[in-house]
C-alpha atoms as a PDB file:
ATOM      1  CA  UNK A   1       7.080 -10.034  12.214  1.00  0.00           C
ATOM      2  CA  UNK A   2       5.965  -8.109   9.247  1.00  0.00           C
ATOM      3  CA  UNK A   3       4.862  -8.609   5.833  1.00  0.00           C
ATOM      4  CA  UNK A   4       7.056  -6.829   2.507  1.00  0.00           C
ATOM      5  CA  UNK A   5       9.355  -4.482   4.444  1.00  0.00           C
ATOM      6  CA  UNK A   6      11.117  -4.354   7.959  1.00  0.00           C
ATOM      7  CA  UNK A   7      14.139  -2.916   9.566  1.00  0.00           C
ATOM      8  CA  UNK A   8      16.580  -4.613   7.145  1.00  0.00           C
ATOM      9  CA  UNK A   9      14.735  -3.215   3.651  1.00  0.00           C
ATOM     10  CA  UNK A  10      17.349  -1.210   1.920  1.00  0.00           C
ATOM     11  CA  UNK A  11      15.554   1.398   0.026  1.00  0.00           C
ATOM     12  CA  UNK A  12      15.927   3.668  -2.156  1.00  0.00           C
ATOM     13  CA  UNK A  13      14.177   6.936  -3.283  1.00  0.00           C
ATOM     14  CA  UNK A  14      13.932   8.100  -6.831  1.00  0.00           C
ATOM     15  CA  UNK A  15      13.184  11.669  -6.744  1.00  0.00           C
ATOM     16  CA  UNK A  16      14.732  12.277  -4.119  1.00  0.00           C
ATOM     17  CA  UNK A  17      15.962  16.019  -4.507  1.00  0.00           C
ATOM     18  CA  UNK A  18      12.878  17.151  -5.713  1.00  0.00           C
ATOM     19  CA  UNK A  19      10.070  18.803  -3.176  1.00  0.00           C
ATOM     20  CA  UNK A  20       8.217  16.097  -2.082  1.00  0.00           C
ATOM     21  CA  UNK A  21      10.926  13.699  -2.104  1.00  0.00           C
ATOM     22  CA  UNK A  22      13.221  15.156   0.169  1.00  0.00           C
ATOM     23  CA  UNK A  23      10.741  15.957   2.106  1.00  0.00           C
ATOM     24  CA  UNK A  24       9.567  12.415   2.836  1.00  0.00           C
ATOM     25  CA  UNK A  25      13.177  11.234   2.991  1.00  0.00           C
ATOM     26  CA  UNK A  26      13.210  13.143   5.898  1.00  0.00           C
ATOM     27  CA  UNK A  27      10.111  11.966   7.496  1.00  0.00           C
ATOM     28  CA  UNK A  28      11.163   8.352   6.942  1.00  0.00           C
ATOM     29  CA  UNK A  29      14.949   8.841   8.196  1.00  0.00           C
ATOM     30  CA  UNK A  30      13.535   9.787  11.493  1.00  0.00           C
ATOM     31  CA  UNK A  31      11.321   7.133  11.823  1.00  0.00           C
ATOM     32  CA  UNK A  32      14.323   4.194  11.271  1.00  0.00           C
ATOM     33  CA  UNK A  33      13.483   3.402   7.665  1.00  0.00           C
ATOM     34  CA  UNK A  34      17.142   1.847   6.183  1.00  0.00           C
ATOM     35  CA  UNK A  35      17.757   4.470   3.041  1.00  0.00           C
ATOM     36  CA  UNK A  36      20.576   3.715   1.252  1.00  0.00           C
ATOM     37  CA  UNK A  37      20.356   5.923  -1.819  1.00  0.00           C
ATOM     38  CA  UNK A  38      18.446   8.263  -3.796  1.00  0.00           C
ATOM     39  CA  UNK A  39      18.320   8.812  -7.619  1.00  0.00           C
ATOM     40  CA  UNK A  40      18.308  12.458  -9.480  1.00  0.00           C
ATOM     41  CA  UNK A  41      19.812  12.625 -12.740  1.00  0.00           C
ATOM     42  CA  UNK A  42      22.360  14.725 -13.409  1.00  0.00           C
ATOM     43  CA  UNK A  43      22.880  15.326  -9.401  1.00  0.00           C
ATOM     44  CA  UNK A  44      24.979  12.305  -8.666  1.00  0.00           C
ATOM     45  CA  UNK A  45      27.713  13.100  -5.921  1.00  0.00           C
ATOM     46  CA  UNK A  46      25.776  14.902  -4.036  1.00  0.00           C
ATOM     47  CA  UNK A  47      23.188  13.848  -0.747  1.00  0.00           C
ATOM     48  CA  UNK A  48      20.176  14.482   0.457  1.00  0.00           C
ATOM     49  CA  UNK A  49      19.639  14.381   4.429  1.00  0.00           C
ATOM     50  CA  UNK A  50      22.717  12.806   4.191  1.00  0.00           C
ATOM     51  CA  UNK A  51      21.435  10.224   1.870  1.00  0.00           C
ATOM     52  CA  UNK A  52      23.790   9.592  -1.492  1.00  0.00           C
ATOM     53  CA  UNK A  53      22.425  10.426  -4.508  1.00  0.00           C
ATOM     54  CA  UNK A  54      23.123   8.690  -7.786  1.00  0.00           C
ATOM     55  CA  UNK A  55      22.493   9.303 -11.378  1.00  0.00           C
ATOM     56  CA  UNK A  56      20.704   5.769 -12.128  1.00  0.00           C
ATOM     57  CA  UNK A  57      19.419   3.113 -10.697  1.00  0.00           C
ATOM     58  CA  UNK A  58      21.755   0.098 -11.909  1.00  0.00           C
ATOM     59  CA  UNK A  59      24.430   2.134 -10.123  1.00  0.00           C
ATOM     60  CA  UNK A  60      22.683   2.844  -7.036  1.00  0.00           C
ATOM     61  CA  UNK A  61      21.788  -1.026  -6.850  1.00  0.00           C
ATOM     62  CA  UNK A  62      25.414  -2.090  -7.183  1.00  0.00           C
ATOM     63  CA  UNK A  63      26.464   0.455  -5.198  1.00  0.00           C
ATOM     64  CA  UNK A  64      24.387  -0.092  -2.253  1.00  0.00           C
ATOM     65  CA  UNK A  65      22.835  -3.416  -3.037  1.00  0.00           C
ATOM     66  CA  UNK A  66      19.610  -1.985  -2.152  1.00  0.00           C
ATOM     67  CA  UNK A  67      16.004  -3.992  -2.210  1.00  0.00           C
ATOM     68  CA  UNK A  68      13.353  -1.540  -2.194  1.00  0.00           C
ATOM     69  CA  UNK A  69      12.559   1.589  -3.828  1.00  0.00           C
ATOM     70  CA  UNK A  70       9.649   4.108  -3.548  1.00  0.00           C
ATOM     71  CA  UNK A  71       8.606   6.624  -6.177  1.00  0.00           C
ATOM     72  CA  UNK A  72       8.646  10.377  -5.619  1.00  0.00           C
ATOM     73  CA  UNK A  73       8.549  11.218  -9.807  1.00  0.00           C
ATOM     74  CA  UNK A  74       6.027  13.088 -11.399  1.00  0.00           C
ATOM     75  CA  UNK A  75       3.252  10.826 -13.565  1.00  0.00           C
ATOM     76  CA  UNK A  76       4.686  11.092 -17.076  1.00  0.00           C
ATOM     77  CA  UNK A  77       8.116   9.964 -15.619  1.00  0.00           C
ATOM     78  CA  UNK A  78       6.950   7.254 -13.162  1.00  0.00           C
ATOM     79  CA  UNK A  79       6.293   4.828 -15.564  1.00  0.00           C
ATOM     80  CA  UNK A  80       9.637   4.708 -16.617  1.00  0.00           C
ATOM     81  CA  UNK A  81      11.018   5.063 -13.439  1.00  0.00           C
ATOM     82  CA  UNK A  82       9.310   1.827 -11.988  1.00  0.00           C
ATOM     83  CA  UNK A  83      10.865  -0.132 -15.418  1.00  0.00           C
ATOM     84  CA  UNK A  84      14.523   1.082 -14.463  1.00  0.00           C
ATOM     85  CA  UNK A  85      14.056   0.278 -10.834  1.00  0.00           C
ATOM     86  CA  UNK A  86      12.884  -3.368 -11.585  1.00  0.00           C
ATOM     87  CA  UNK A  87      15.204  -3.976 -14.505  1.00  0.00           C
ATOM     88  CA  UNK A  88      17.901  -2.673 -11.904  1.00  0.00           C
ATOM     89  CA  UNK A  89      16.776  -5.592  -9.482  1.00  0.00           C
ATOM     90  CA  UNK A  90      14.687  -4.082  -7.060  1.00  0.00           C
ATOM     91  CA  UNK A  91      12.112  -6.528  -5.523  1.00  0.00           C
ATOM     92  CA  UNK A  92       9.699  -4.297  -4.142  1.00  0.00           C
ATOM     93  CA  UNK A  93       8.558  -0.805  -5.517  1.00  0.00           C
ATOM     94  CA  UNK A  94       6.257   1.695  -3.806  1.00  0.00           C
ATOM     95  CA  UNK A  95       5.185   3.876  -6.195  1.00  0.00           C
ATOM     96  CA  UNK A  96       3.685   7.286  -5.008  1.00  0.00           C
ATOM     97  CA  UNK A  97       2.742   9.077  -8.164  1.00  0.00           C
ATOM     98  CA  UNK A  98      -0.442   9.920  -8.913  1.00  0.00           C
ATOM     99  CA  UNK A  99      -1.954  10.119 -12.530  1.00  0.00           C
ATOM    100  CA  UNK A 100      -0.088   7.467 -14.551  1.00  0.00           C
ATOM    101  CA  UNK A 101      -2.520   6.932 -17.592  1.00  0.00           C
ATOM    102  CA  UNK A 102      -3.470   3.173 -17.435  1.00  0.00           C
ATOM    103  CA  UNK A 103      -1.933   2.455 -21.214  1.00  0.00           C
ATOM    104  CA  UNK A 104       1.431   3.352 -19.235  1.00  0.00           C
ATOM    105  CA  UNK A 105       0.469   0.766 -16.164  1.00  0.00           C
ATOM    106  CA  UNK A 106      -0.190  -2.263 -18.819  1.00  0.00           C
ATOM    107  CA  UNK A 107       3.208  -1.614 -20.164  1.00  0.00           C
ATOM    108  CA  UNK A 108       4.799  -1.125 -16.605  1.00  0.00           C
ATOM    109  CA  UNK A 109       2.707  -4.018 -15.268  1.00  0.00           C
ATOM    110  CA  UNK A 110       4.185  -6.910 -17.815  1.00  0.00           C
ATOM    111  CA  UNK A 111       8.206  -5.593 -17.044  1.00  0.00           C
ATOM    112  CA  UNK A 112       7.149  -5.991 -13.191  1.00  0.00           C
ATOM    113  CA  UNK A 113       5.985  -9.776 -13.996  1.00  0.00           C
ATOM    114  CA  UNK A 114       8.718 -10.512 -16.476  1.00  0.00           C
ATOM    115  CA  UNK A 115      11.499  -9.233 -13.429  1.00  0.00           C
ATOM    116  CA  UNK A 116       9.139 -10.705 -10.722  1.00  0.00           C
ATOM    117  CA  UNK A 117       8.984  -7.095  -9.222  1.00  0.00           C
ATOM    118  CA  UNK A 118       6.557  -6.590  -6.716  1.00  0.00           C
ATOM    119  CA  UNK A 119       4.389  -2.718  -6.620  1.00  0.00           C
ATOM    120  CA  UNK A 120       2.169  -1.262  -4.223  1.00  0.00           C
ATOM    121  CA  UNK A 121       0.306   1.485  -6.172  1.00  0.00           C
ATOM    122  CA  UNK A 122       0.298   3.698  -7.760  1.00  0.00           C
ATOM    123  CA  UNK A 123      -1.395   6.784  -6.623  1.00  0.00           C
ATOM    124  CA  UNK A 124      -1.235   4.907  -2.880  1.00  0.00           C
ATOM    125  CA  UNK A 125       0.526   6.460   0.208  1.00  0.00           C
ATOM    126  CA  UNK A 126       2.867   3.345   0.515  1.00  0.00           C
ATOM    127  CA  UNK A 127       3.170   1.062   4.012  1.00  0.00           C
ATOM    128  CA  UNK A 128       4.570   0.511   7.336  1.00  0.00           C
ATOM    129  CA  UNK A 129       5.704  -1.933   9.238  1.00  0.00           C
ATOM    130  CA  UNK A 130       5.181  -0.175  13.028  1.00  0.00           C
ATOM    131  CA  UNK A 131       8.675   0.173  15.231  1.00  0.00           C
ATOM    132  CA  UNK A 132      10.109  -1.180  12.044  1.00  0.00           C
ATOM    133  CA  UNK A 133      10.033   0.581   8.683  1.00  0.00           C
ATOM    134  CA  UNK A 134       7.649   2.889   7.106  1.00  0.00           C
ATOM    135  CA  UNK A 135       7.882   3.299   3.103  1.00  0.00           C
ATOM    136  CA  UNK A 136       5.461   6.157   1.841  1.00  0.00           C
ATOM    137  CA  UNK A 137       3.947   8.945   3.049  1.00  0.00           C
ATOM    138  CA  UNK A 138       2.254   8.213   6.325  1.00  0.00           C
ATOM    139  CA  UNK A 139       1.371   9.874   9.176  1.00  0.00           C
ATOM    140  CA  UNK A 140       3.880   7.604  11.686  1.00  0.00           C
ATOM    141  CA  UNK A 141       2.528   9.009  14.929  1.00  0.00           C
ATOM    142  CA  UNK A 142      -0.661   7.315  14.656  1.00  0.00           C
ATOM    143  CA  UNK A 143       0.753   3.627  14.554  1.00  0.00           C
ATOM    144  CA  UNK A 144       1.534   1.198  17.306  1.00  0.00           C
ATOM    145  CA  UNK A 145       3.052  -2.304  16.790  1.00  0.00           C
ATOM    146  CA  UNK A 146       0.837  -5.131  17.176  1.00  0.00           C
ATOM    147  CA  UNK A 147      -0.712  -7.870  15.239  1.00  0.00           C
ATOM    148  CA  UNK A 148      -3.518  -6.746  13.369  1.00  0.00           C
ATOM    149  CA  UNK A 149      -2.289  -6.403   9.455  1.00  0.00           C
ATOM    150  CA  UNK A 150      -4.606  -3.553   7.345  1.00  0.00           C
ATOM    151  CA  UNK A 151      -5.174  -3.452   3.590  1.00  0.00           C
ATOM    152  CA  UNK A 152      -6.947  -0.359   2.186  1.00  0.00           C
ATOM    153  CA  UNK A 153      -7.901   1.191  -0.970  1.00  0.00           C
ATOM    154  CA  UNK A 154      -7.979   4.478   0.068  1.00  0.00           C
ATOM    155  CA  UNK A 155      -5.609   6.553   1.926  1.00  0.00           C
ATOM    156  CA  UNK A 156      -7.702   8.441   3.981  1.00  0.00           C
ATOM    157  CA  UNK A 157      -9.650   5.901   5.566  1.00  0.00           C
ATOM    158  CA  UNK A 158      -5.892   3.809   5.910  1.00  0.00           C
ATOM    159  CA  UNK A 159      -5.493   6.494   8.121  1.00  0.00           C
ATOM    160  CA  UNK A 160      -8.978   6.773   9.818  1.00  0.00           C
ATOM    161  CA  UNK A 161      -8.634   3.021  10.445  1.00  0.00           C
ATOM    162  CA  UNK A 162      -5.586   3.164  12.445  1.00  0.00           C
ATOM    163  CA  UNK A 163      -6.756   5.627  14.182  1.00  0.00           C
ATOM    164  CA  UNK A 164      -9.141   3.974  15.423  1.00  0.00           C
ATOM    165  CA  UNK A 165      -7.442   0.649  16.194  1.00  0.00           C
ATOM    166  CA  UNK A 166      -4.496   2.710  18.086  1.00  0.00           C
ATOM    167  CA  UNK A 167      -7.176   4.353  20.317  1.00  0.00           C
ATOM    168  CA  UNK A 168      -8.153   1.339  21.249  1.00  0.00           C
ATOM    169  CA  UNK A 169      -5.070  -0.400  21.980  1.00  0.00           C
ATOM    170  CA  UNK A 170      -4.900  -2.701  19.180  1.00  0.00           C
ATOM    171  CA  UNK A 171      -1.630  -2.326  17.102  1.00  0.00           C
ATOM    172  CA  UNK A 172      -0.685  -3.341  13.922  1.00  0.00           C
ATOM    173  CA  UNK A 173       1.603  -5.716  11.982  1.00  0.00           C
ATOM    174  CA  UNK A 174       1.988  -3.886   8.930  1.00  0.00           C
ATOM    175  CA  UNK A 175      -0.460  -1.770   6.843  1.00  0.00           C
ATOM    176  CA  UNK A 176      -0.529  -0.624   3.073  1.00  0.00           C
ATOM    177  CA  UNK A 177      -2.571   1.376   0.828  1.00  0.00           C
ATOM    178  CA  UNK A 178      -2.617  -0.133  -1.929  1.00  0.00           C
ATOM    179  CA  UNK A 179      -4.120   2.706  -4.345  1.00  0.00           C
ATOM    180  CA  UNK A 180      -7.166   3.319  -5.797  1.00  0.00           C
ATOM    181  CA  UNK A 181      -6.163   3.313  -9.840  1.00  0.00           C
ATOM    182  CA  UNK A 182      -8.004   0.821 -11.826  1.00  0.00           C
ATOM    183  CA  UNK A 183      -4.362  -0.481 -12.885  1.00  0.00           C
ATOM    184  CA  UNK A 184      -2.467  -1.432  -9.627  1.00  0.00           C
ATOM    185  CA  UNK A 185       0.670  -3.709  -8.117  1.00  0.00           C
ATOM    186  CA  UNK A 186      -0.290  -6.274  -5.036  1.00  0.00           C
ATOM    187  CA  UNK A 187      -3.692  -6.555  -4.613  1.00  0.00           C
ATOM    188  CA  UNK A 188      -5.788  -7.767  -1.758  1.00  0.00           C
ATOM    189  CA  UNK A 189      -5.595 -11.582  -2.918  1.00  0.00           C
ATOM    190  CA  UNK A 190      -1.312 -11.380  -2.919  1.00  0.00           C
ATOM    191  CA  UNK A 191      -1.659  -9.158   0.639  1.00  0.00           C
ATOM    192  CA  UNK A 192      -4.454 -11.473   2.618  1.00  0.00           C
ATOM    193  CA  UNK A 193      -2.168 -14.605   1.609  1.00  0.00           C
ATOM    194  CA  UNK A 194       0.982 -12.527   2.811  1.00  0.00           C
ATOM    195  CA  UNK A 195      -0.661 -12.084   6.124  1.00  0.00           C
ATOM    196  CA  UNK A 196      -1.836 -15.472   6.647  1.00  0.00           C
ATOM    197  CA  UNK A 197       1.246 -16.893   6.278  1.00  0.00           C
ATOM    198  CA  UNK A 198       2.703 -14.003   8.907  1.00  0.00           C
ATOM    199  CA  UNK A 199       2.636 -15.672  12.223  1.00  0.00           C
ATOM    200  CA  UNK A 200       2.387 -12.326  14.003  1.00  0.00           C
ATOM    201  CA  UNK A 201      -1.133 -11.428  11.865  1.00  0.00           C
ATOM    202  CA  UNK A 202      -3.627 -12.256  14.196  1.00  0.00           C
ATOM    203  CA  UNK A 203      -6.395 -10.638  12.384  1.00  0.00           C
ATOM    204  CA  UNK A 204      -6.440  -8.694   9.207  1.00  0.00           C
ATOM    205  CA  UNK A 205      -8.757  -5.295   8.427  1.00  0.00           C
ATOM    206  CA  UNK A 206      -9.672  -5.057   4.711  1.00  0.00           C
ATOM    207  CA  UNK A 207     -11.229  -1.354   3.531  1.00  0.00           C
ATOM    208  CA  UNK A 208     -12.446  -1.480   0.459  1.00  0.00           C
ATOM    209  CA  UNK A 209     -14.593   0.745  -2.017  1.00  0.00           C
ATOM    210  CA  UNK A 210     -17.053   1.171  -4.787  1.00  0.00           C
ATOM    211  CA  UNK A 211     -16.273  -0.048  -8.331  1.00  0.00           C
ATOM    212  CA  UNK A 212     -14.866  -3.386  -9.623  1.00  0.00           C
ATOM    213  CA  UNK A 213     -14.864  -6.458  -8.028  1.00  0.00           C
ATOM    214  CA  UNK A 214     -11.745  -6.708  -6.397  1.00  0.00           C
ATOM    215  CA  UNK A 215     -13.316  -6.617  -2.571  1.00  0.00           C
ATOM    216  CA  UNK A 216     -15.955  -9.729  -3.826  1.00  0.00           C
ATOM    217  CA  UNK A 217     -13.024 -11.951  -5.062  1.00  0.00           C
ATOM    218  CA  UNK A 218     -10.912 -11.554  -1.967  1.00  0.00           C
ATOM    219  CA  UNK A 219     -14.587 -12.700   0.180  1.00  0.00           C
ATOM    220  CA  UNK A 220     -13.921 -15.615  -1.570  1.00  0.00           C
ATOM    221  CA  UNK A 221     -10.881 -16.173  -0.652  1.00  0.00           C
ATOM    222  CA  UNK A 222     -10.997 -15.093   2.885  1.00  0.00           C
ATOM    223  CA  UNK A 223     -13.601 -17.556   3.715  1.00  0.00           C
ATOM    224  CA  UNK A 224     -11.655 -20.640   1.308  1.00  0.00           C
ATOM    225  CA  UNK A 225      -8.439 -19.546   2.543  1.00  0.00           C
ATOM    226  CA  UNK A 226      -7.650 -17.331   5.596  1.00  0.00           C
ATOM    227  CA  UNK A 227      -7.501 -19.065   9.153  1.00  0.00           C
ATOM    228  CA  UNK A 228      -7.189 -15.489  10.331  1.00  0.00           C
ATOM    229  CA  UNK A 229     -10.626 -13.549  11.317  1.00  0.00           C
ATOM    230  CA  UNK A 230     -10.950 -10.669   8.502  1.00  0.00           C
ATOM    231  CA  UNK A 231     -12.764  -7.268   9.388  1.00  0.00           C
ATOM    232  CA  UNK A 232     -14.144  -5.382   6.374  1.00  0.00           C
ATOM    233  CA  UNK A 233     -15.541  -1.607   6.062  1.00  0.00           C
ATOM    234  CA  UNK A 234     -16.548  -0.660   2.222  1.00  0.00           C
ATOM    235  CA  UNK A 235     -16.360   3.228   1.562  1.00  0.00           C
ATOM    236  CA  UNK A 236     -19.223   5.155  -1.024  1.00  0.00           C
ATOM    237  CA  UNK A 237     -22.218   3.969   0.965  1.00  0.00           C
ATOM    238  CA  UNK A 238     -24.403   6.800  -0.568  1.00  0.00           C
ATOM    239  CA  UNK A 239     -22.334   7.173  -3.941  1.00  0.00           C
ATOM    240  CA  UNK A 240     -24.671   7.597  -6.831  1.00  0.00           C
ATOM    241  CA  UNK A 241     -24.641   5.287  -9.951  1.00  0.00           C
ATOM    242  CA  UNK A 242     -22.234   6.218 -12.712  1.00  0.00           C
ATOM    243  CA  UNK A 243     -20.221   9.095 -10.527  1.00  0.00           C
ATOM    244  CA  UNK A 244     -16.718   8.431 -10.188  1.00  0.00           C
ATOM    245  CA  UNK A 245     -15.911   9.537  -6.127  1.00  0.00           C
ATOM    246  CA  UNK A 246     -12.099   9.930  -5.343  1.00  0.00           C
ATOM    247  CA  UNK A 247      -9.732   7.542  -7.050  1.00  0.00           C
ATOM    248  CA  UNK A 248     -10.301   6.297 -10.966  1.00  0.00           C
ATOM    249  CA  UNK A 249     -11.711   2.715  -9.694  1.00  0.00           C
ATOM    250  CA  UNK A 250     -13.805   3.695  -7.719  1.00  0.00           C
ATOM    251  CA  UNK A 251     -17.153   4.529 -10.118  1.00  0.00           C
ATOM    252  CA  UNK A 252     -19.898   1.980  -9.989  1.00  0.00           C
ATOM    253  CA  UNK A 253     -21.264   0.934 -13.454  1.00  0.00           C
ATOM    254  CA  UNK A 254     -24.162  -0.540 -14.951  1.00  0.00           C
ATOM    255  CA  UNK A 255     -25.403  -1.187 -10.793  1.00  0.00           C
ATOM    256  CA  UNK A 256     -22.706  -3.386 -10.308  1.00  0.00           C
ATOM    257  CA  UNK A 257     -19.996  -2.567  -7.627  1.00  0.00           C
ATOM    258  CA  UNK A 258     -22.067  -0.906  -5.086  1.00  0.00           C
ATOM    259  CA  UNK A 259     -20.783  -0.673  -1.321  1.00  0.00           C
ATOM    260  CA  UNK A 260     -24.267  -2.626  -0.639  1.00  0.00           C
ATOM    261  CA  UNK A 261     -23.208  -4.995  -2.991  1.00  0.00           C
ATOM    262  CA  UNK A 262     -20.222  -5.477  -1.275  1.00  0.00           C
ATOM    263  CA  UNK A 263     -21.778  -5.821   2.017  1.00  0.00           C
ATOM    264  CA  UNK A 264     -23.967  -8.048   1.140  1.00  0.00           C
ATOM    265  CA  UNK A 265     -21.255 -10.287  -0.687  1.00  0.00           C
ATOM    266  CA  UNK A 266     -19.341 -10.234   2.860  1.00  0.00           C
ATOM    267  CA  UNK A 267     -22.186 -10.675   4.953  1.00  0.00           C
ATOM    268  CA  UNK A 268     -23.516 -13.594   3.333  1.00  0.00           C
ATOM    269  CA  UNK A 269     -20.393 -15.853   3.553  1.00  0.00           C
ATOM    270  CA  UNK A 270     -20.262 -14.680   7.587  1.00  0.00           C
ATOM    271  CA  UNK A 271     -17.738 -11.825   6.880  1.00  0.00           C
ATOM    272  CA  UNK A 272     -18.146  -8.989   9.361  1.00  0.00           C
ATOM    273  CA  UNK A 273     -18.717  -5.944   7.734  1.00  0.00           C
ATOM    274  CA  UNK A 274     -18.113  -2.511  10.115  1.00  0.00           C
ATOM    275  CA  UNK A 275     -21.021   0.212   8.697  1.00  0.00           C
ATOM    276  CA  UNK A 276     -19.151   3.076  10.792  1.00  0.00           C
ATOM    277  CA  UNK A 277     -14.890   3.269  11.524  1.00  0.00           C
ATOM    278  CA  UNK A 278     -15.315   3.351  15.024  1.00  0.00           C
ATOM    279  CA  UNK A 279     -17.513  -0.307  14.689  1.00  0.00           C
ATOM    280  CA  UNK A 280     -13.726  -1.818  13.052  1.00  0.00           C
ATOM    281  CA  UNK A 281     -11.970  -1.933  16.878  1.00  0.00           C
ATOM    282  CA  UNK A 282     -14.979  -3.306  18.504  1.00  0.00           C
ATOM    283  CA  UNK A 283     -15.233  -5.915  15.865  1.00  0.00           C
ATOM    284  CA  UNK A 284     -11.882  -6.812  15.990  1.00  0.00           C
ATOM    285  CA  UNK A 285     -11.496  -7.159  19.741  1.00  0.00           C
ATOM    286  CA  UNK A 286     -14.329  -9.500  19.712  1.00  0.00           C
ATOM    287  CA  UNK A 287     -13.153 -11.739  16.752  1.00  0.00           C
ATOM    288  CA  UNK A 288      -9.224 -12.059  19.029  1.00  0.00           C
ATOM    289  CA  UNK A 289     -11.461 -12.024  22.070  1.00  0.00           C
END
């Protein structure tokens, strides 16, 4: 199984003549990912990779009676175009975008809770369910289906991670990075309850980063909660106080929010913590071992 999307999501891109959008259309047409429409206003008629395209998204909906929808807008559009797609009925949006001011997110984020919308992101390169679905922008070739779920910040190391578990034989149930802004969708509390309940989550790898607290409340739950062993590997070891590295959360303040305090947080409630990416596969073998 997998958790959010599989091979019967029926998605739909808005954005999807501009650069980036067709582009990743493409990318997840050839992997199997079930697009059923794409939105451009003022191009509707026409397709993309032989995708429709429509002009909104309460006709795409109807039209196609689609359940997912991913992003491809630029930032001062995007918040906007998460509102249409969730007052059109989509359940799930992946939102791509990067650079949505955070006054826009508090706005988007209380039309997502009043429609019971689910988002991953912003500013996040989406999920994948492996031999299923993949929603976003990842690299597929470096995925194998299997049964360890992955929940990262940052988009890079989502990458890096894999990686490493593929290497090593160890596939995955679905991943998602979830973005780095300080105002985001499904969080890791929502996404380590998701994979517990997923009977083919044997283990779960959480990468988290400097800033907030995010990481320390989800230790909390993992050892209340999960039945599932949980990995963890915190990113901006040797980040200095007050400098913001990478994504918007990630800035520690007032010497809160360190990676050490992190570590030590997961540690100390008998979390294993991975200090290098290649440490995550051995720790995980030996947790299913």
């Amino acid at each position: 199984m997998s958790i959010l999307i599989d091979k019967k999501s029926r998605v739909i891109v808005q954005g999807i003549t501009g650069r980036d959008g067709a582009f990743h259309t493409k990318k997840m047409l050839e992997y199997g990912t079930h697009i059923v429409g794409g939105i451009s206003p003022g191009k509707g008629g026409t397709t993309v990779e032989g995708v429709p395209v429509f002009n909104t998204m309460q006709e795409a909906v109807l039209e196609t009676w689609a359940d997912t929808s991913i992003i491809f807008v630029p930032a001062r559009f995007a918040p906007d175009a998460i509102i249409e797609a969730s007052e059109s009925g989509i359940r799930l949006v992946i939102a791509i975008s990067e650079g949505i001011p955070v006054i826009d997110m508090l706005r988007v984020k209380e039309v997502l809770k009043r429609n019971g919308t689910s988002m991953i992101g912003p500013n996040c390169p989406g999920l994948i369910s492996p031999g299923k679905a993949m929603i976003g922008i990842l690299p597929t070739n470096i995925f194998k289906e299997g049964h360890v779920g992955l929940i990262s910040r940052s988009g890079t190391l989502t990458y890096e991670m894999v990686d490493q578990l593929t290497r090593n034989g160890i596939g995955q149930s679905t991943c998602i990075g979830i973005g780095g802004d300080p105002i985001a969708g499904l969080y890791y509390l929502e996404l380590l309850e998701l994979f517990e309940e997923d009977p083919e989550t044997k283990a779960v790898v959480l990468i988290g980063e400097i800033g907030g607290d995010a990481e320390e409340i989800a230790a909390e739950f993992i050892k209340n909660h999960m039945t599932k062993p949980v990995v963890a590997f915190f990113a901006g070891q040797t980040a200095p106080v007050g400098k913001q590295m990478g994504h918007a959360g990630a800035i520690i303040s007032s010497g809160s929010g360190t990676a050490q305090d992190k570590i030590a947080c997961y540690e100390g409630l008998g979390i294993p913590v991975a200090r290098e990416p290649e440490e995550i596969p051995v720790l995980v073998k030996k947790l299913l071992s």
